[in-house]
PDB file of N, CA and C in Angstrom:
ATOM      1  N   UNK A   1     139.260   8.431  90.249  1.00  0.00           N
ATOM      2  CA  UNK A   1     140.033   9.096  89.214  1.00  0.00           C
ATOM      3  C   UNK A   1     140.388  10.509  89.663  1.00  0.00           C
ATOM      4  N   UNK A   2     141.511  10.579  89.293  1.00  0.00           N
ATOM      5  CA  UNK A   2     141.748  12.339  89.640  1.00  0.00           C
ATOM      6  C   UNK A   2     140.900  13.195  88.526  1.00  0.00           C
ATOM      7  N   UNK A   3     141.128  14.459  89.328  1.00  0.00           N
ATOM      8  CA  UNK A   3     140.837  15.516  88.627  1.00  0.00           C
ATOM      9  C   UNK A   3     141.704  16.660  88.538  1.00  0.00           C
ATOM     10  N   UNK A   4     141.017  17.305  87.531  1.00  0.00           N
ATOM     11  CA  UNK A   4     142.323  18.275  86.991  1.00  0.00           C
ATOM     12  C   UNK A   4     141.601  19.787  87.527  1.00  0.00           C
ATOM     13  N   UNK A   5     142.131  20.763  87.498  1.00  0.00           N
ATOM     14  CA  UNK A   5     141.772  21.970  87.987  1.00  0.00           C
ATOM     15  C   UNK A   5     142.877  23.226  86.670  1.00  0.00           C
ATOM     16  N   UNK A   6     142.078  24.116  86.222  1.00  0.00           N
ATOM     17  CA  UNK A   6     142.432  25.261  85.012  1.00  0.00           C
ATOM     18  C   UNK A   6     142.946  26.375  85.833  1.00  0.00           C
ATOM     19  N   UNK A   7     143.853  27.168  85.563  1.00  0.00           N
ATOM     20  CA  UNK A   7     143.838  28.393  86.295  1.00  0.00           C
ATOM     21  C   UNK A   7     142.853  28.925  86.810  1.00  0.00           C
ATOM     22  N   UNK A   8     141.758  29.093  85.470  1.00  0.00           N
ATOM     23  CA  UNK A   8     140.491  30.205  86.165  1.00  0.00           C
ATOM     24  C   UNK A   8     139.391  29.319  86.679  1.00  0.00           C
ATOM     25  N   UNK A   9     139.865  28.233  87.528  1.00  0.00           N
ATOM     26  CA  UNK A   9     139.005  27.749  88.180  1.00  0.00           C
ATOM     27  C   UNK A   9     137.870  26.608  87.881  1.00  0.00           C
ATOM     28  N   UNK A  10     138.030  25.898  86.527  1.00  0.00           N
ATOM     29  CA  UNK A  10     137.185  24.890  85.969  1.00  0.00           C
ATOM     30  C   UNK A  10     137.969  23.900  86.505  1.00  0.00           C
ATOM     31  N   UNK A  11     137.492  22.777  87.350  1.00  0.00           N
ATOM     32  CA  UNK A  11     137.675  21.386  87.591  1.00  0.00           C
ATOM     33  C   UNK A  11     137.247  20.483  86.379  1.00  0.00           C
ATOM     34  N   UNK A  12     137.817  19.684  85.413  1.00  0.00           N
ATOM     35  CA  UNK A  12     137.781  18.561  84.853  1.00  0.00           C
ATOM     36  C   UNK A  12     137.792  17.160  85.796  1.00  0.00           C
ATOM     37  N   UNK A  13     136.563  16.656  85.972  1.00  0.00           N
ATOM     38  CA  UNK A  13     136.361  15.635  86.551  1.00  0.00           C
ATOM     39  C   UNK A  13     135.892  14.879  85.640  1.00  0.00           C
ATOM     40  N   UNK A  14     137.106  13.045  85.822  1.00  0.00           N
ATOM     41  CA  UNK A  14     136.549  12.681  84.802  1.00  0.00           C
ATOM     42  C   UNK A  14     135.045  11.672  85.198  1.00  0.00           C
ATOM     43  N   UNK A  15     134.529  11.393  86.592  1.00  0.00           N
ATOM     44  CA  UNK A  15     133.479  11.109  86.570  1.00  0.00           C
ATOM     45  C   UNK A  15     132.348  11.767  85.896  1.00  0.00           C
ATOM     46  N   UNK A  16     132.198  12.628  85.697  1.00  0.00           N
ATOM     47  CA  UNK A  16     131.314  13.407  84.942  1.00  0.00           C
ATOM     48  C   UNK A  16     131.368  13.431  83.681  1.00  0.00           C
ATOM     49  N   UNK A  17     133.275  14.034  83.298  1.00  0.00           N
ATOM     50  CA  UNK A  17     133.060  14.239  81.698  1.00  0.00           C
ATOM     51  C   UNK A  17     133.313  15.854  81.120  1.00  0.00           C
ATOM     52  N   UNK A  18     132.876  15.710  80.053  1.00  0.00           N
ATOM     53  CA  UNK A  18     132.349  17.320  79.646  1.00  0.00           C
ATOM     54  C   UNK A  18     131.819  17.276  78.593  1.00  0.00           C
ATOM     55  N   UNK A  19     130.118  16.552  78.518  1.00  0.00           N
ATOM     56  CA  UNK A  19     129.717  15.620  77.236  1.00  0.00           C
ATOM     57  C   UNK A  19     128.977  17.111  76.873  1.00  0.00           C
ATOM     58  N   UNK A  20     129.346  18.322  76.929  1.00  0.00           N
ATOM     59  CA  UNK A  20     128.664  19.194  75.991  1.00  0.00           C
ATOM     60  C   UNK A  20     129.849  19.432  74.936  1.00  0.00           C
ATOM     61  N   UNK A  21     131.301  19.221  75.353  1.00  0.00           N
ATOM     62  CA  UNK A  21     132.162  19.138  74.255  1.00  0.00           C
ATOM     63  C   UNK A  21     132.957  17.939  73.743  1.00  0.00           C
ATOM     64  N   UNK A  22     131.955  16.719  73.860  1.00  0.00           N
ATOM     65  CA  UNK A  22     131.697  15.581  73.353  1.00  0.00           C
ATOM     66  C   UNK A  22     133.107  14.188  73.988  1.00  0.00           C
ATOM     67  N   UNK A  23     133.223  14.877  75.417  1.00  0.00           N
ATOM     68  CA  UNK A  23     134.215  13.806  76.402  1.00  0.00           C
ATOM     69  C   UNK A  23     132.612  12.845  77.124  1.00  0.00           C
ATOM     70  N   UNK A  24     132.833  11.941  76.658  1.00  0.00           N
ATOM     71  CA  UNK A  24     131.896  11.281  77.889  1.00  0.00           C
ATOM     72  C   UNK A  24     132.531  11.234  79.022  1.00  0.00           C
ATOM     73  N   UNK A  25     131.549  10.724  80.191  1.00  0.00           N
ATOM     74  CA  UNK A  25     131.783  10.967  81.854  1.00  0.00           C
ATOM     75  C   UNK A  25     132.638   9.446  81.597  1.00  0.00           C
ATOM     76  N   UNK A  26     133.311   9.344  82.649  1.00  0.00           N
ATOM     77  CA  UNK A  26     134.148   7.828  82.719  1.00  0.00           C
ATOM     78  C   UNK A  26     135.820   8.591  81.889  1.00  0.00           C
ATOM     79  N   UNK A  27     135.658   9.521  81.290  1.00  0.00           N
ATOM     80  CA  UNK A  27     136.860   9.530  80.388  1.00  0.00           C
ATOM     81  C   UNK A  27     137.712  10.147  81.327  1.00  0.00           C
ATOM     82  N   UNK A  28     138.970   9.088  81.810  1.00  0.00           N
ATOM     83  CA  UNK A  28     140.263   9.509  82.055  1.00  0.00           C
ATOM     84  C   UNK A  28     141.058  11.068  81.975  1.00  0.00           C
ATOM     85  N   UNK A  29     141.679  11.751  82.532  1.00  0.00           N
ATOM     86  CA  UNK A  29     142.572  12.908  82.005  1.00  0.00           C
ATOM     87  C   UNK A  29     143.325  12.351  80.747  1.00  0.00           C
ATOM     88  N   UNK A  30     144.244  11.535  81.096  1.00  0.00           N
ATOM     89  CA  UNK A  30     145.555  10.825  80.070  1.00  0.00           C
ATOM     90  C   UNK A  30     144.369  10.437  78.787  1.00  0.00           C
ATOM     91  N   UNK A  31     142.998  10.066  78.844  1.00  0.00           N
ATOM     92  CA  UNK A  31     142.659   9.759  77.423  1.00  0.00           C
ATOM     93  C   UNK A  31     141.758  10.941  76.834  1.00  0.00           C
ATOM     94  N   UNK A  32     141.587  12.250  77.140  1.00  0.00           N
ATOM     95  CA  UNK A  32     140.985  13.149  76.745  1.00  0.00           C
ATOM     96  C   UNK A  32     141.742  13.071  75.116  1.00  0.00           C
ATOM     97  N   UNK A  33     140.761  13.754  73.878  1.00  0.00           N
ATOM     98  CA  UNK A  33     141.604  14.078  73.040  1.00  0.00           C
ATOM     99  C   UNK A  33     142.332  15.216  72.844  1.00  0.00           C
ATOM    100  N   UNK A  34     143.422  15.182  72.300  1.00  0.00           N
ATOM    101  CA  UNK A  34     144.629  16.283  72.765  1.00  0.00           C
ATOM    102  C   UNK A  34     143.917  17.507  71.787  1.00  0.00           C
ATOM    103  N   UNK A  35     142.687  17.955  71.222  1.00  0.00           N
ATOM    104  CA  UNK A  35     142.452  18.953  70.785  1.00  0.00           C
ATOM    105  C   UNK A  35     141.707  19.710  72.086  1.00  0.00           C
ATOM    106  N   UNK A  36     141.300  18.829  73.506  1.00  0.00           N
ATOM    107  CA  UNK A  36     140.039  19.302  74.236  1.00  0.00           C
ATOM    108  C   UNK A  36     140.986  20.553  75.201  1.00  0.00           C
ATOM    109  N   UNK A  37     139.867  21.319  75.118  1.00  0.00           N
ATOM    110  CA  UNK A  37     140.790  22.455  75.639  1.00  0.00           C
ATOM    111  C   UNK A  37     139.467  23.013  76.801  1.00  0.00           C
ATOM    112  N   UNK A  38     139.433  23.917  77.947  1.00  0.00           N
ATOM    113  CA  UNK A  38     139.318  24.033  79.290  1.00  0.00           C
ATOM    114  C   UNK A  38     138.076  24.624  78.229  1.00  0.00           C
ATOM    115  N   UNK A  39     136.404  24.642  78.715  1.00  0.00           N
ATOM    116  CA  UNK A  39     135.503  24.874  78.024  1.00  0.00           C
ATOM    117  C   UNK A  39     135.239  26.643  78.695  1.00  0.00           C
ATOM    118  N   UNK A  40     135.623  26.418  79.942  1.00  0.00           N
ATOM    119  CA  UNK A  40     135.471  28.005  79.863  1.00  0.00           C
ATOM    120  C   UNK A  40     136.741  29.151  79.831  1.00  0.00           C
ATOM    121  N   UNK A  41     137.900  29.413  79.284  1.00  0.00           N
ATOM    122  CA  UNK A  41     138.307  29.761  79.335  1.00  0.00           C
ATOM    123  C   UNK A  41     139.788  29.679  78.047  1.00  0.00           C
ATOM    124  N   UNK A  42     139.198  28.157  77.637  1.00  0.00           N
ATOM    125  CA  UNK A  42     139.935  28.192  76.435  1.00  0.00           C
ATOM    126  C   UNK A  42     141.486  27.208  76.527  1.00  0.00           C
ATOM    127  N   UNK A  43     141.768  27.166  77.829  1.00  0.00           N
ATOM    128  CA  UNK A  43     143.257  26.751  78.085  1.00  0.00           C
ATOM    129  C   UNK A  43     143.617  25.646  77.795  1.00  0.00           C
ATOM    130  N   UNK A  44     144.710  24.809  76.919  1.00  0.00           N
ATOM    131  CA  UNK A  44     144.915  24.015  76.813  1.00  0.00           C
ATOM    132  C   UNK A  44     145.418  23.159  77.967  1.00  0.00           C
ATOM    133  N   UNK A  45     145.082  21.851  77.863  1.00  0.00           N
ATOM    134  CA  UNK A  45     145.651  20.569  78.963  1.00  0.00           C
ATOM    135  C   UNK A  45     147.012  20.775  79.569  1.00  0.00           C
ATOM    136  N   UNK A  46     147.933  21.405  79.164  1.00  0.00           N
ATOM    137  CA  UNK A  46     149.259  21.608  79.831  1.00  0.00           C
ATOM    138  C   UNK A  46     149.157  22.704  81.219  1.00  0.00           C
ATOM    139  N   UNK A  47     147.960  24.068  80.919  1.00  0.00           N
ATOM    140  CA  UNK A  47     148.235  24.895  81.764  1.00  0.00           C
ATOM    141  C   UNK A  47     147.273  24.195  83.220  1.00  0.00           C
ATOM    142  N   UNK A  48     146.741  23.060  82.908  1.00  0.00           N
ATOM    143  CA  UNK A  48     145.954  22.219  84.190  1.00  0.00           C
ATOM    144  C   UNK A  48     147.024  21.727  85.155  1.00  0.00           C
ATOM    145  N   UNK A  49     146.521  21.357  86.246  1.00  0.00           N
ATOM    146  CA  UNK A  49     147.406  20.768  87.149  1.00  0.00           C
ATOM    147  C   UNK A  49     146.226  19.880  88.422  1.00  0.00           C
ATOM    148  N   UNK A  50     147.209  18.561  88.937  1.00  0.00           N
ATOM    149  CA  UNK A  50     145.916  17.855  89.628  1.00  0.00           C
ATOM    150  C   UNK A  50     145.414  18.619  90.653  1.00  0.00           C
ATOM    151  N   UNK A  51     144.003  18.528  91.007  1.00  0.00           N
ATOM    152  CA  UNK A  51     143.078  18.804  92.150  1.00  0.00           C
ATOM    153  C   UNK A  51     143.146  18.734  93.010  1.00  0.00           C
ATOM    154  N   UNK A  52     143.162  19.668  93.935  1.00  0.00           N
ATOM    155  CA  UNK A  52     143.427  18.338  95.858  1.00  0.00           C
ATOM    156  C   UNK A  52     142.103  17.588  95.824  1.00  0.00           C
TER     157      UNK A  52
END
């Protein structure tokens, strides 16, 4: 699965997840819910872009 990368540097990987703001690991980019926003920095899913 890809991963996504935030301006200030948080990778969203969806092997992992981000089950402290209630994404389990396995969850897709395309199925995040559209309220989940970058946990450190606040940024919504649009200002992400894929990972090398």
């Amino acid at each position: 699965m890809e991963k996504w990368e935030c301006p200030c540097g948080y990778v969203y990987d969806p092997a992992t997840g981000d089950e402290d703001n209630g994404v389990a690991a396995g969850t897709a980019w395309t199925d995040l819910p559209e309220e989940w926003v970058c946990p450190l920095c606040g940024a919504e899913q649009e200002s992400f872009w894929k990972a090398d």
